[in-house]
N, C-alpha and C. Protein backbone atom coordinates (compact mmCIF):
# COMPACT_ATOMS: atom_id res chain seq x y z
N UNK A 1 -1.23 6.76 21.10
CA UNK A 1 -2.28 6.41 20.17
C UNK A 1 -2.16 4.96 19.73
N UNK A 2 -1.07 4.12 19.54
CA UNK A 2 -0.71 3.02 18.72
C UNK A 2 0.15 2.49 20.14
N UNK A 3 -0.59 1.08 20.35
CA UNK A 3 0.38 0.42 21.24
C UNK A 3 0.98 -0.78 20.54
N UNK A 4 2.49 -0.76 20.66
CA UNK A 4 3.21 -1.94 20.17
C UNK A 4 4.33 -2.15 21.26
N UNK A 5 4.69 -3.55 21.29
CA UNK A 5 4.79 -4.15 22.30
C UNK A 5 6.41 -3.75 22.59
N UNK A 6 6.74 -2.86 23.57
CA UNK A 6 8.29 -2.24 23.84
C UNK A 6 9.26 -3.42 23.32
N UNK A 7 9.55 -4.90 23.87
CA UNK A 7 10.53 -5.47 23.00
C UNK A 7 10.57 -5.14 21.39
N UNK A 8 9.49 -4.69 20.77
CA UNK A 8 9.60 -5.06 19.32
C UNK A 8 10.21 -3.17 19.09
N UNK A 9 9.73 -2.68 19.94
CA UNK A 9 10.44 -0.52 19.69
C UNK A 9 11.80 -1.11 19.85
N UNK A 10 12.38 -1.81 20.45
CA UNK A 10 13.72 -1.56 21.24
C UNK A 10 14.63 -2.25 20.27
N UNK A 11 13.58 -3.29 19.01
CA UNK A 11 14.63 -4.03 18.03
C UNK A 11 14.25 -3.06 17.16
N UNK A 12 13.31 -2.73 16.69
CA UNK A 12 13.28 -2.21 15.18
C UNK A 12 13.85 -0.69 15.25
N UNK A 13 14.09 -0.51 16.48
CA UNK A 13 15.47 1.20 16.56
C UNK A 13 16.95 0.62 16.73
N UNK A 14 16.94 -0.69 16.74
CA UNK A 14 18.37 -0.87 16.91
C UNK A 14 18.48 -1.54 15.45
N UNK A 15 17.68 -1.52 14.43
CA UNK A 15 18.00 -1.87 13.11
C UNK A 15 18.72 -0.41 12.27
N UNK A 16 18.41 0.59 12.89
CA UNK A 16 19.49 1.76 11.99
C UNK A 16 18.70 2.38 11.61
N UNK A 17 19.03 3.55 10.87
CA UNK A 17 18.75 4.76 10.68
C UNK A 17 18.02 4.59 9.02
N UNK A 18 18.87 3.77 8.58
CA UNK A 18 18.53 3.27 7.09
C UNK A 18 17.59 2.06 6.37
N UNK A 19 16.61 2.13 7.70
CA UNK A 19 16.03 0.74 7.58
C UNK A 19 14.38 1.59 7.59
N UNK A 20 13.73 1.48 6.58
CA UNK A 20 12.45 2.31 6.40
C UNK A 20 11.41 1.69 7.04
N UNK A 21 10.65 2.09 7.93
CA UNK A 21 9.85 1.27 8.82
C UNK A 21 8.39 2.20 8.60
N UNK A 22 7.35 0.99 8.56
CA UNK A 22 5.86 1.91 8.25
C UNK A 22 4.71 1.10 9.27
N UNK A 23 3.98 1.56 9.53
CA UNK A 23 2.86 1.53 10.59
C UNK A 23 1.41 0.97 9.42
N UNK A 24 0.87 -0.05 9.73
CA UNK A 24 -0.25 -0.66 8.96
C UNK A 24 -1.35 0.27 8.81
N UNK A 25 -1.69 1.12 8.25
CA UNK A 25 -2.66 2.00 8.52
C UNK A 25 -4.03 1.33 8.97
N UNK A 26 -4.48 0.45 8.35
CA UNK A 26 -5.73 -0.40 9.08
C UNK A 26 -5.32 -0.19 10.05
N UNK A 27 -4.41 -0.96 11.05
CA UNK A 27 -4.35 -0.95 12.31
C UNK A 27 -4.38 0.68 13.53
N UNK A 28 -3.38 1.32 12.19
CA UNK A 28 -3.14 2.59 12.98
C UNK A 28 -5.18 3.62 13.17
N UNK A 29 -5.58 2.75 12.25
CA UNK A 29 -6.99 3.62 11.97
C UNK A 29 -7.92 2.84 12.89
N UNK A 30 -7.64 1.30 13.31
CA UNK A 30 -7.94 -0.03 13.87
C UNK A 30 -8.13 1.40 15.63
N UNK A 31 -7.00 1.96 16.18
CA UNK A 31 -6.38 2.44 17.31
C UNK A 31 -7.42 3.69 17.28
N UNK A 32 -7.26 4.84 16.49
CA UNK A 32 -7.70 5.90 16.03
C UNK A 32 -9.18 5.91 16.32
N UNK A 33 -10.22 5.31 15.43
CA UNK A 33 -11.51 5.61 15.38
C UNK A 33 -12.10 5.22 16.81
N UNK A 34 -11.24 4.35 17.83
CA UNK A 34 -12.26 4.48 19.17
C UNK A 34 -12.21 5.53 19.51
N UNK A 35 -11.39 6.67 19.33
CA UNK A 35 -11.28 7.89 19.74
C UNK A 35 -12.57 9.04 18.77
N UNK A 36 -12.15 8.57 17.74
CA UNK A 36 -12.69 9.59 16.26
C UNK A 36 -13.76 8.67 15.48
N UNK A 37 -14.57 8.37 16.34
CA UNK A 37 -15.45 7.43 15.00
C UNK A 37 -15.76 8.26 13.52
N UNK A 38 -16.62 7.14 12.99
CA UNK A 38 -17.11 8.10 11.59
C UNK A 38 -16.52 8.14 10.82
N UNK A 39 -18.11 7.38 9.78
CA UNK A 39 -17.61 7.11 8.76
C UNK A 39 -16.54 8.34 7.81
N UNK A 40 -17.50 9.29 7.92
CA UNK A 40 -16.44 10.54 7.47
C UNK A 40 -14.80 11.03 7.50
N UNK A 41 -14.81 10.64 8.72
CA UNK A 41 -13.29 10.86 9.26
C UNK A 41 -12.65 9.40 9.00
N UNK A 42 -12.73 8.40 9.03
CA UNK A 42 -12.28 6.98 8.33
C UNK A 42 -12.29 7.67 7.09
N UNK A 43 -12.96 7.92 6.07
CA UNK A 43 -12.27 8.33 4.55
C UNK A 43 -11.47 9.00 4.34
N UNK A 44 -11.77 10.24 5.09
CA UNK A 44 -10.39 11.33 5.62
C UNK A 44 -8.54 10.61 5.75
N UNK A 45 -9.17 10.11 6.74
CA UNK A 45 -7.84 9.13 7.00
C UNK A 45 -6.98 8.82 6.25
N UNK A 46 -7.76 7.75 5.08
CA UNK A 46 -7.72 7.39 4.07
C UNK A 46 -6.97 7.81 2.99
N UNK A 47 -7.95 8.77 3.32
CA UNK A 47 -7.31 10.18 1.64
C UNK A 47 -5.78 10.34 2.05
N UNK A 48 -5.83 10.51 3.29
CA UNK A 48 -4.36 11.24 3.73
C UNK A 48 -3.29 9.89 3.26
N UNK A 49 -3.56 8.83 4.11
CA UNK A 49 -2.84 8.00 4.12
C UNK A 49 -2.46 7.46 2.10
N UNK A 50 -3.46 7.69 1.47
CA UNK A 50 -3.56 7.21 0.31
C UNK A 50 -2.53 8.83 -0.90
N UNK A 51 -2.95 9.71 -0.21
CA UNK A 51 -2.22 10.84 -0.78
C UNK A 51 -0.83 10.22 -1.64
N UNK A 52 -0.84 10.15 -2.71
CA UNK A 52 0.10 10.66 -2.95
C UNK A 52 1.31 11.75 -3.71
N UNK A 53 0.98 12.93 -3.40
CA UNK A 53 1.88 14.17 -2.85
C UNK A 53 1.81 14.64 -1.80
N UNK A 54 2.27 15.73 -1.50
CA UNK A 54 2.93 16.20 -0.10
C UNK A 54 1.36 17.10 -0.36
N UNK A 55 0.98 17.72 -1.36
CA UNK A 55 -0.29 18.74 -1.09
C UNK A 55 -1.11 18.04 -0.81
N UNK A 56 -1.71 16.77 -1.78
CA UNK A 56 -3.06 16.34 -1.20
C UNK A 56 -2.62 15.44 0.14
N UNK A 57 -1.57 15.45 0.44
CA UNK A 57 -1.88 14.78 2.07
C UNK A 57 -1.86 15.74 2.86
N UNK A 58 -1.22 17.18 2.93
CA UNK A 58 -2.03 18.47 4.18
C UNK A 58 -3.05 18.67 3.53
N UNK A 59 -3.76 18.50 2.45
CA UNK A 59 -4.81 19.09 2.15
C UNK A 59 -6.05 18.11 2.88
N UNK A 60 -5.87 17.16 2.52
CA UNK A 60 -6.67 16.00 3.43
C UNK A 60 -6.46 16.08 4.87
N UNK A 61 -5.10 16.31 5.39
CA UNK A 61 -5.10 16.49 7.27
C UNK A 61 -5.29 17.81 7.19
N UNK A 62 -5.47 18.57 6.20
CA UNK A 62 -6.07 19.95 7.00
C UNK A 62 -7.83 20.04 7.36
N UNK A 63 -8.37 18.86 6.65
CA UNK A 63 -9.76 18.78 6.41
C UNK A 63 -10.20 17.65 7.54
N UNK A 64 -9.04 16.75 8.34
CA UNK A 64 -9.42 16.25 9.21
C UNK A 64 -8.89 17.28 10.78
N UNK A 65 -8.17 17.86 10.69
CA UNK A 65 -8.07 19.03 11.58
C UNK A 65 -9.19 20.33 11.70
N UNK A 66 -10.19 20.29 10.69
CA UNK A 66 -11.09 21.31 10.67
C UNK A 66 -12.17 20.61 11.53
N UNK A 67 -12.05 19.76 11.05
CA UNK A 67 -12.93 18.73 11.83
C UNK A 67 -13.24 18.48 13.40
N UNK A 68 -12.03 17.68 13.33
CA UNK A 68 -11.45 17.83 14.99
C UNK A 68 -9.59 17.81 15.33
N UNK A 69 -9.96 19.04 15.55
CA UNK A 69 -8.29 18.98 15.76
C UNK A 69 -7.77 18.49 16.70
N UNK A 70 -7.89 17.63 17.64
CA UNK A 70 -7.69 16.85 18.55
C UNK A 70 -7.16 15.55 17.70
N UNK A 71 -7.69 15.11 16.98
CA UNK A 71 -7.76 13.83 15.89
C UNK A 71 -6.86 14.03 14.34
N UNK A 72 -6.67 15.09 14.30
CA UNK A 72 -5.37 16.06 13.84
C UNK A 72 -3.96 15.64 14.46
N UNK A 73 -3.91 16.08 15.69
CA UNK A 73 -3.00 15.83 16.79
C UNK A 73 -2.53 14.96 17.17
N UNK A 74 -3.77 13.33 16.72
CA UNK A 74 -3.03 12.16 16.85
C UNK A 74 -2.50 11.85 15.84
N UNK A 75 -3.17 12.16 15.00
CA UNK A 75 -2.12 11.49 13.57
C UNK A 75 -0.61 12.34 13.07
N UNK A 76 -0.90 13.87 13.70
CA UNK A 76 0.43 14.58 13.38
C UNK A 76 1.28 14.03 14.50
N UNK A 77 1.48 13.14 14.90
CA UNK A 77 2.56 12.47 16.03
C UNK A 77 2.90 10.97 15.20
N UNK A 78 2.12 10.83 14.83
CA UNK A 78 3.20 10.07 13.57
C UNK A 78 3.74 10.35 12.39
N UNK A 79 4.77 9.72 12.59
CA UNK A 79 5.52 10.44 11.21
C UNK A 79 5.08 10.56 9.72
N UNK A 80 4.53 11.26 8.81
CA UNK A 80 3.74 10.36 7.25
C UNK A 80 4.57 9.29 6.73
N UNK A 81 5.74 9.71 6.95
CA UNK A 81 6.97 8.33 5.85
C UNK A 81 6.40 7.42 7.11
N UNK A 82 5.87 7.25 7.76
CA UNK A 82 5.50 5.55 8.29
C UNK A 82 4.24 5.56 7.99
N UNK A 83 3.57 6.50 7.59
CA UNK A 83 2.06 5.68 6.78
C UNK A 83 1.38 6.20 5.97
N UNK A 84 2.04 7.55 5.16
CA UNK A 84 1.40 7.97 4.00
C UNK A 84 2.41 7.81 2.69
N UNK A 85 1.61 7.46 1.69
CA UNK A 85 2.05 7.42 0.47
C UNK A 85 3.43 8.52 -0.04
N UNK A 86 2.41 9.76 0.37
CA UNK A 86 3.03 10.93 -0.12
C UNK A 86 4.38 11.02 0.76
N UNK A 87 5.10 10.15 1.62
CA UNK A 87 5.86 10.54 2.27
C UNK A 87 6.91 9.33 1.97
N UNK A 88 6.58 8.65 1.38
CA UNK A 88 7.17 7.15 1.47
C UNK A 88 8.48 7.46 0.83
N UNK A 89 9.56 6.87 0.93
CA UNK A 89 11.08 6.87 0.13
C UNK A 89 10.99 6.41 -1.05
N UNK A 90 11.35 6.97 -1.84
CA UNK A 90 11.29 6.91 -3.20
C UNK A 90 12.33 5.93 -3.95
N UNK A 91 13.46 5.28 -2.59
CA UNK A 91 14.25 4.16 -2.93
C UNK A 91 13.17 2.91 -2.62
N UNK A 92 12.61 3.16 -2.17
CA UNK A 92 11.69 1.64 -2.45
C UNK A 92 10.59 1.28 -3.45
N UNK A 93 10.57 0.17 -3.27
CA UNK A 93 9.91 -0.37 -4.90
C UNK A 93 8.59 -1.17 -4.46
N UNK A 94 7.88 -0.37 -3.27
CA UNK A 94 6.65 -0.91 -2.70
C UNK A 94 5.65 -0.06 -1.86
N UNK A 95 4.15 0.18 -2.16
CA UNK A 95 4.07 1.04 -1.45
C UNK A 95 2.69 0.96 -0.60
N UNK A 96 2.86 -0.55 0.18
CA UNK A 96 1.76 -1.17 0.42
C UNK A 96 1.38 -0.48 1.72
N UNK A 97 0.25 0.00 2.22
CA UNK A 97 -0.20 0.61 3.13
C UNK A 97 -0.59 -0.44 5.00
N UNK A 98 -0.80 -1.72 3.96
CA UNK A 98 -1.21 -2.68 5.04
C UNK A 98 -0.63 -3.99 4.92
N UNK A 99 -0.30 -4.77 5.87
CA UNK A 99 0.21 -6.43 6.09
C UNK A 99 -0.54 -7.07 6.04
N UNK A 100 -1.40 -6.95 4.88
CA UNK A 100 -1.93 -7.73 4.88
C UNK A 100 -1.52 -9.55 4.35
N UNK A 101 -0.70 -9.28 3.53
CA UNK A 101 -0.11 -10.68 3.58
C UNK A 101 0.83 -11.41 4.79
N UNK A 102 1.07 -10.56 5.37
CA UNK A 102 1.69 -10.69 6.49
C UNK A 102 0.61 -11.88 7.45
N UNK A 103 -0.57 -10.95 7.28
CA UNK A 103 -1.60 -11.56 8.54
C UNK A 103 -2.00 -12.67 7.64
N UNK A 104 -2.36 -13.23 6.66
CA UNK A 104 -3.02 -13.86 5.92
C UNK A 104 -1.96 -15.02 5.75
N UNK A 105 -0.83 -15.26 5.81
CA UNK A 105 0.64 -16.42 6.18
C UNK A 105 0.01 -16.33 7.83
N UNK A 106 0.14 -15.69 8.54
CA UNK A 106 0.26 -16.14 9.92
C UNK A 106 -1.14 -16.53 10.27
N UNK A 107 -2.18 -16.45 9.80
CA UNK A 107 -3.98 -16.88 9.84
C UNK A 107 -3.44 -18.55 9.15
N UNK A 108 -2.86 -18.62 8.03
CA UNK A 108 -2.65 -20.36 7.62
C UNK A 108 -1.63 -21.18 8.17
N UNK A 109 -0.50 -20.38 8.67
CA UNK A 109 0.06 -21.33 9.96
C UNK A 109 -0.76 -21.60 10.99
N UNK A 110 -1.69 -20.59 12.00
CA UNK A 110 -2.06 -20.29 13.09
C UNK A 110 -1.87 -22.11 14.02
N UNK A 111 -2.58 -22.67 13.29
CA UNK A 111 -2.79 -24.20 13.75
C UNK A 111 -1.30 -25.10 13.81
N UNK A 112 -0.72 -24.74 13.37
CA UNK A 112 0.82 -25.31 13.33
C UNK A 112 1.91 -24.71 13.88
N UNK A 113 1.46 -23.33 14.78
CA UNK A 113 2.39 -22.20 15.40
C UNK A 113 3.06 -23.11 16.88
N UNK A 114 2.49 -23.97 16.84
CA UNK A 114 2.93 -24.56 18.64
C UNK A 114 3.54 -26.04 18.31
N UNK A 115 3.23 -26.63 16.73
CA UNK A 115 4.13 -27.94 16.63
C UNK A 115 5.79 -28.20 16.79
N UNK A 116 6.21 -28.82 17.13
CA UNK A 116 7.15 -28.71 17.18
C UNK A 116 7.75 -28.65 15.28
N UNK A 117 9.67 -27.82 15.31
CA UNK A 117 9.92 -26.97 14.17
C UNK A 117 9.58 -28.23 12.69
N UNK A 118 10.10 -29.10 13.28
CA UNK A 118 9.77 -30.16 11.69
C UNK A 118 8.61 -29.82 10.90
N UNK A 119 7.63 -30.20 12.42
CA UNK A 119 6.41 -30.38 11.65
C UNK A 119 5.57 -29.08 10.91
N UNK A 120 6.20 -27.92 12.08
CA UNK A 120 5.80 -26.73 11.35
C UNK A 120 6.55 -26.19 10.06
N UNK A 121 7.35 -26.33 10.05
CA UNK A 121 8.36 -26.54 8.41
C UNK A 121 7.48 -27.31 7.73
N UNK A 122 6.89 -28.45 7.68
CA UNK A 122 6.49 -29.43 6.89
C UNK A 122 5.04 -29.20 6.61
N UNK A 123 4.16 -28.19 7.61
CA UNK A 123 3.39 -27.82 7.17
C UNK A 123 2.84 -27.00 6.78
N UNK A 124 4.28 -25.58 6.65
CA UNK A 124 4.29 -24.84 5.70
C UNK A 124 4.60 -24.63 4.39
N UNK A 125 5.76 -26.33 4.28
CA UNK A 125 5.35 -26.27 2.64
C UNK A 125 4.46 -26.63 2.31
N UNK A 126 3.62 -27.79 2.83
CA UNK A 126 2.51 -28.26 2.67
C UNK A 126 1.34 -26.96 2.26
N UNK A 127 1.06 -25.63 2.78
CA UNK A 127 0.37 -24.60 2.87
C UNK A 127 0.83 -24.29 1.31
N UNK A 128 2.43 -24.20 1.25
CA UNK A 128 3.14 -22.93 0.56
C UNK A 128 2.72 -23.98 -1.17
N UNK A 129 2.73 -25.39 -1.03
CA UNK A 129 2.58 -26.24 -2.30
C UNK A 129 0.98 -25.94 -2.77
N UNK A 130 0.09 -26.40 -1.85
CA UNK A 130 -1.09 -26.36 -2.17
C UNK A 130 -1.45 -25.12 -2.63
N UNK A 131 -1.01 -23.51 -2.20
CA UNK A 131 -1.38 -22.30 -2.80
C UNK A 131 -0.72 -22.23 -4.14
N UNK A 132 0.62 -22.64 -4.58
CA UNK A 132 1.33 -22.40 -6.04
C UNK A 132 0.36 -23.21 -6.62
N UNK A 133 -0.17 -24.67 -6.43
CA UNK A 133 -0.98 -25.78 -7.36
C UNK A 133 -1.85 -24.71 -8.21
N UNK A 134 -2.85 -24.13 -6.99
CA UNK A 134 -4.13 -23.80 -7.06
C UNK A 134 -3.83 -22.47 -7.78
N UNK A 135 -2.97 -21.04 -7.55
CA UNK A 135 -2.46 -20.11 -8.36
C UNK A 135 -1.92 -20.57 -10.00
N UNK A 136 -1.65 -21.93 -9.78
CA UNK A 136 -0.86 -21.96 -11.10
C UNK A 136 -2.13 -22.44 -11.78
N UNK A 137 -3.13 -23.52 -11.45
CA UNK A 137 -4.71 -23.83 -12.31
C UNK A 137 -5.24 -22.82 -12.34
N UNK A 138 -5.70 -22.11 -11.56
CA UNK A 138 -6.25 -20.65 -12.00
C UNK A 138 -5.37 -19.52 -12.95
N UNK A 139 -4.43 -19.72 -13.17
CA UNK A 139 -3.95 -18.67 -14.26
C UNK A 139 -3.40 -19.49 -16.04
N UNK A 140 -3.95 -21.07 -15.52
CA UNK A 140 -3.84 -21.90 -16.65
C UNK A 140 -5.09 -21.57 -17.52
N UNK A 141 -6.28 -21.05 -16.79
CA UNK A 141 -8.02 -21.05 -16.94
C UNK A 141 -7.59 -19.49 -17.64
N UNK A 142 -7.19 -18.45 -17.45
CA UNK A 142 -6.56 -17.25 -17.88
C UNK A 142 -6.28 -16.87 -19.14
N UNK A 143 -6.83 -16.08 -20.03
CA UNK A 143 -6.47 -16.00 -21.57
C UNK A 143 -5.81 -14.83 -21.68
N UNK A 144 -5.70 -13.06 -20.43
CA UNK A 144 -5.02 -12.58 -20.69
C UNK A 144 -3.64 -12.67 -21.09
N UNK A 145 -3.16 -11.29 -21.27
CA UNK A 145 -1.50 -11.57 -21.46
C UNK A 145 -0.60 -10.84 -19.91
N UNK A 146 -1.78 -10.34 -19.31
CA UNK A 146 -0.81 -10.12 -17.70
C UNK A 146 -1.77 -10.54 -17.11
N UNK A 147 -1.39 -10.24 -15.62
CA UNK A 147 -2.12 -11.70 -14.53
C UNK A 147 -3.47 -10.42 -14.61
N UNK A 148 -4.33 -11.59 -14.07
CA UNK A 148 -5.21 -11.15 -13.70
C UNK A 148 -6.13 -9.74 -12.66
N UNK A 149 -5.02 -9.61 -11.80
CA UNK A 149 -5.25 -8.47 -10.61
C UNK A 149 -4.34 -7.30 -11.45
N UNK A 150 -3.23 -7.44 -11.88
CA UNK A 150 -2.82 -6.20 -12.96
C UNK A 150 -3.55 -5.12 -13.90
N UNK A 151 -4.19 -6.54 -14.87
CA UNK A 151 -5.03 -5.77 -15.44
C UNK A 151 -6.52 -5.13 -14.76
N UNK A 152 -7.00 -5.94 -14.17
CA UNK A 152 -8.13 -5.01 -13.25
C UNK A 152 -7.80 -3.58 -12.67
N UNK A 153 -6.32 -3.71 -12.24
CA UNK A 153 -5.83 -2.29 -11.80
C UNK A 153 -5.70 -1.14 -13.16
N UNK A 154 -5.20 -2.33 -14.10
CA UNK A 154 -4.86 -0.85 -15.59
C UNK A 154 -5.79 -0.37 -15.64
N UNK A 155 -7.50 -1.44 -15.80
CA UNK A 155 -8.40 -0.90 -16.54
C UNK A 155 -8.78 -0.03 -15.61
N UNK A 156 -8.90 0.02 -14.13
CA UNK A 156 -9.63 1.03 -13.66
C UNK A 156 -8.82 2.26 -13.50
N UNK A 157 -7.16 2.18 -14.07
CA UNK A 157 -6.72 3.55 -14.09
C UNK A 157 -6.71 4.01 -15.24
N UNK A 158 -7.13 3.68 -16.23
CA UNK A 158 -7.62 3.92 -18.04
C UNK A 158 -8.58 4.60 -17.59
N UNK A 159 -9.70 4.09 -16.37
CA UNK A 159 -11.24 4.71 -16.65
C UNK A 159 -11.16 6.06 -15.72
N UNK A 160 -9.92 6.35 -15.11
CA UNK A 160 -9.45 7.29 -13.93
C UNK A 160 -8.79 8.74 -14.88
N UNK A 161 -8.32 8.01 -15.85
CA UNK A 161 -7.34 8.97 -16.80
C UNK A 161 -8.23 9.89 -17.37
N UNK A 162 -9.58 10.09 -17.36
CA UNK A 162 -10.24 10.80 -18.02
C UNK A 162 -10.31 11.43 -19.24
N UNK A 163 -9.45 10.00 -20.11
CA UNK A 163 -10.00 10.49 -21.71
C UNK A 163 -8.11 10.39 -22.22
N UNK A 164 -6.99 10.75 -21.39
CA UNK A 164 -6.03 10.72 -21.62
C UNK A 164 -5.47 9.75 -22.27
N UNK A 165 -4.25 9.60 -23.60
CA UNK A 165 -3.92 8.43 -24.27
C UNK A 165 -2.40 8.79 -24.22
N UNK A 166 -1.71 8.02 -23.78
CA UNK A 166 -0.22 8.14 -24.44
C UNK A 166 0.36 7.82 -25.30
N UNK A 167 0.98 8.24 -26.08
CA UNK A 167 1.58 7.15 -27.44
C UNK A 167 3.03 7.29 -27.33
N UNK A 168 3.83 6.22 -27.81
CA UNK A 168 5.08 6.12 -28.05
C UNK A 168 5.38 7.31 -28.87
N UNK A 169 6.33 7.25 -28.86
CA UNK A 169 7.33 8.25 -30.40
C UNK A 169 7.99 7.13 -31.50
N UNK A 170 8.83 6.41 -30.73
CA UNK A 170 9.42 5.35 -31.53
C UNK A 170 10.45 5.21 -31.25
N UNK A 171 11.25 6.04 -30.26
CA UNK A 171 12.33 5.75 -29.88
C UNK A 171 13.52 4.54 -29.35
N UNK A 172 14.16 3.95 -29.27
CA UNK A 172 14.65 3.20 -29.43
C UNK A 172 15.20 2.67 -27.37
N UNK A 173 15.22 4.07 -27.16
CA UNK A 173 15.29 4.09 -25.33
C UNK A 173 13.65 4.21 -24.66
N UNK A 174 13.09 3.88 -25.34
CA UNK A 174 11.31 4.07 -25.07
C UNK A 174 11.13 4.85 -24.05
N UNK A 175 11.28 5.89 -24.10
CA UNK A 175 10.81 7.23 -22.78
C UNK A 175 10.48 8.16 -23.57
N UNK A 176 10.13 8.49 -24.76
CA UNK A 176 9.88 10.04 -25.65
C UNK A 176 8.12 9.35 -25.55
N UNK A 177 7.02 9.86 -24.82
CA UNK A 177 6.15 10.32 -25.14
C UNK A 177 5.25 11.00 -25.68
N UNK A 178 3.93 11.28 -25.84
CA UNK A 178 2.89 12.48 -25.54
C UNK A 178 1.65 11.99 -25.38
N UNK A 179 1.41 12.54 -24.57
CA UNK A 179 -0.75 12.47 -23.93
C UNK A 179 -0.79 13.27 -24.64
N UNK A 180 -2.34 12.63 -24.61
CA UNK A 180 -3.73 13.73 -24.98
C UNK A 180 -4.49 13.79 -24.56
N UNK A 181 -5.89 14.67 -24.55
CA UNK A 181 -6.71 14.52 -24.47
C UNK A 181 -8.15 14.80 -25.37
N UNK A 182 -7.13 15.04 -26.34
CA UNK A 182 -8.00 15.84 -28.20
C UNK A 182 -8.08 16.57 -27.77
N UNK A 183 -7.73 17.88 -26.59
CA UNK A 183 -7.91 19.13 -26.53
C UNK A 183 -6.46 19.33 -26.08
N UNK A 184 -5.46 19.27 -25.03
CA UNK A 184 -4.00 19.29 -24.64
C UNK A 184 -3.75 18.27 -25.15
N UNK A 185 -1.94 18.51 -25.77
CA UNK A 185 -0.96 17.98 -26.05
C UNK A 185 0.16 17.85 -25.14
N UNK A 186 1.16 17.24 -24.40
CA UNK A 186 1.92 17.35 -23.92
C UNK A 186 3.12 16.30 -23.80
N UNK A 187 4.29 16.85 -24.39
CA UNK A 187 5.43 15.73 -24.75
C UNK A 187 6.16 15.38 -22.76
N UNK A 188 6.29 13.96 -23.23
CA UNK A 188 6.72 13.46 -22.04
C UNK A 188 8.05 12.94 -21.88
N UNK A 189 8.90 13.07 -21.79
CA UNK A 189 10.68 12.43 -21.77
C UNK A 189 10.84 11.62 -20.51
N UNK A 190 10.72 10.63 -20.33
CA UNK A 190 10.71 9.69 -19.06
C UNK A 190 12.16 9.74 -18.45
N UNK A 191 13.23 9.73 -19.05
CA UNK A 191 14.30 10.30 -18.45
C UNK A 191 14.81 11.63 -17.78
């Protein structure tokens, strides 16, 4: 289903057993839909890959297996800990689905990939200066108190929470909770 280039299988299995390795889902879905078009089954995908617990990701590949279980079959040949949420190691502190920064550094070298090493050194700080300038004037223009893409994420998981509020207790190890929702109560101990 996913072709990657045998030198790169033959290093990233000789990195160990303990080295967590994940598959870009764009790409893996990039491979997939010439087989499975539709729009339908692209959200499917999605859901699965975006799952995160172990139920809503069979619950989502059971709904792309009803579908077409053929297209079932390709995605149950990859492993989920390489591209669903719900499967990911819980020792890591990242749980990005796509490279996309990955591709977006190698799109602003692209033009400097064949200079010789100086100049490509020199014109990746050159890249790496001009993006801090321009990040650091744009968050000078900024009146929040966290960056900008943070809070866009809180507020739309405030508007996700459906009414839910948490409040402190007062504790001194800050983990004693409780939500609400003016109808359930429920105490939370973060430890």
């Amino acid at each position: 289903m996913y072709v990657i280039i045998q030198g790169l299988v033959d290093v990233i299995k000789g990195l160990g057993e303990t080295v967590e390795r994940r598959f870009c889902v764009k790409h893996l879905y990039g491979n997939w839909k010439k087989r499975f078009p539709g729009a339908h089954m692209k959200e499917l995908l999605w859901k699965s890959a975006r799952a995160t617990t172990v139920p809503d990701f069979n619950q989502a590949m059971q709904k792309i297996k009803d579908i077409n279980p053929e297209a079932y079959n390709e995605m149950a040949k990859v492993p989920p800990a390489q591209w669903s949420r719900s499967a990911f190691s819980t020792r890591t502190q990242c749980d990005l689905q796509v490279n996309n920064m990955c591709e977006a550094f190698n799109r602003a070298i692209l033009g400097l990939r064949e200079k010789p090493v100086i100049t490509l050194l020199e014109g990746i700080k050159h890249y790496i200066t001009v993006r801090i300038v321009k990040q650091r004037q744009m968050l000078e223009r900024y009146n929040g108190e966290i960056c900008p893409k943070i809070q866009v994420l809180i507020e739309k998981n405030k508007r996700s929470a459906g009414g839910w509020k948490a409040t402190w207790h007062g504790d001194m190890e800050m983990v004693n909770f409780s939500v609400t929702n003016e109808t359930d109560k429920y105490i939370v101990n973060l430890t």
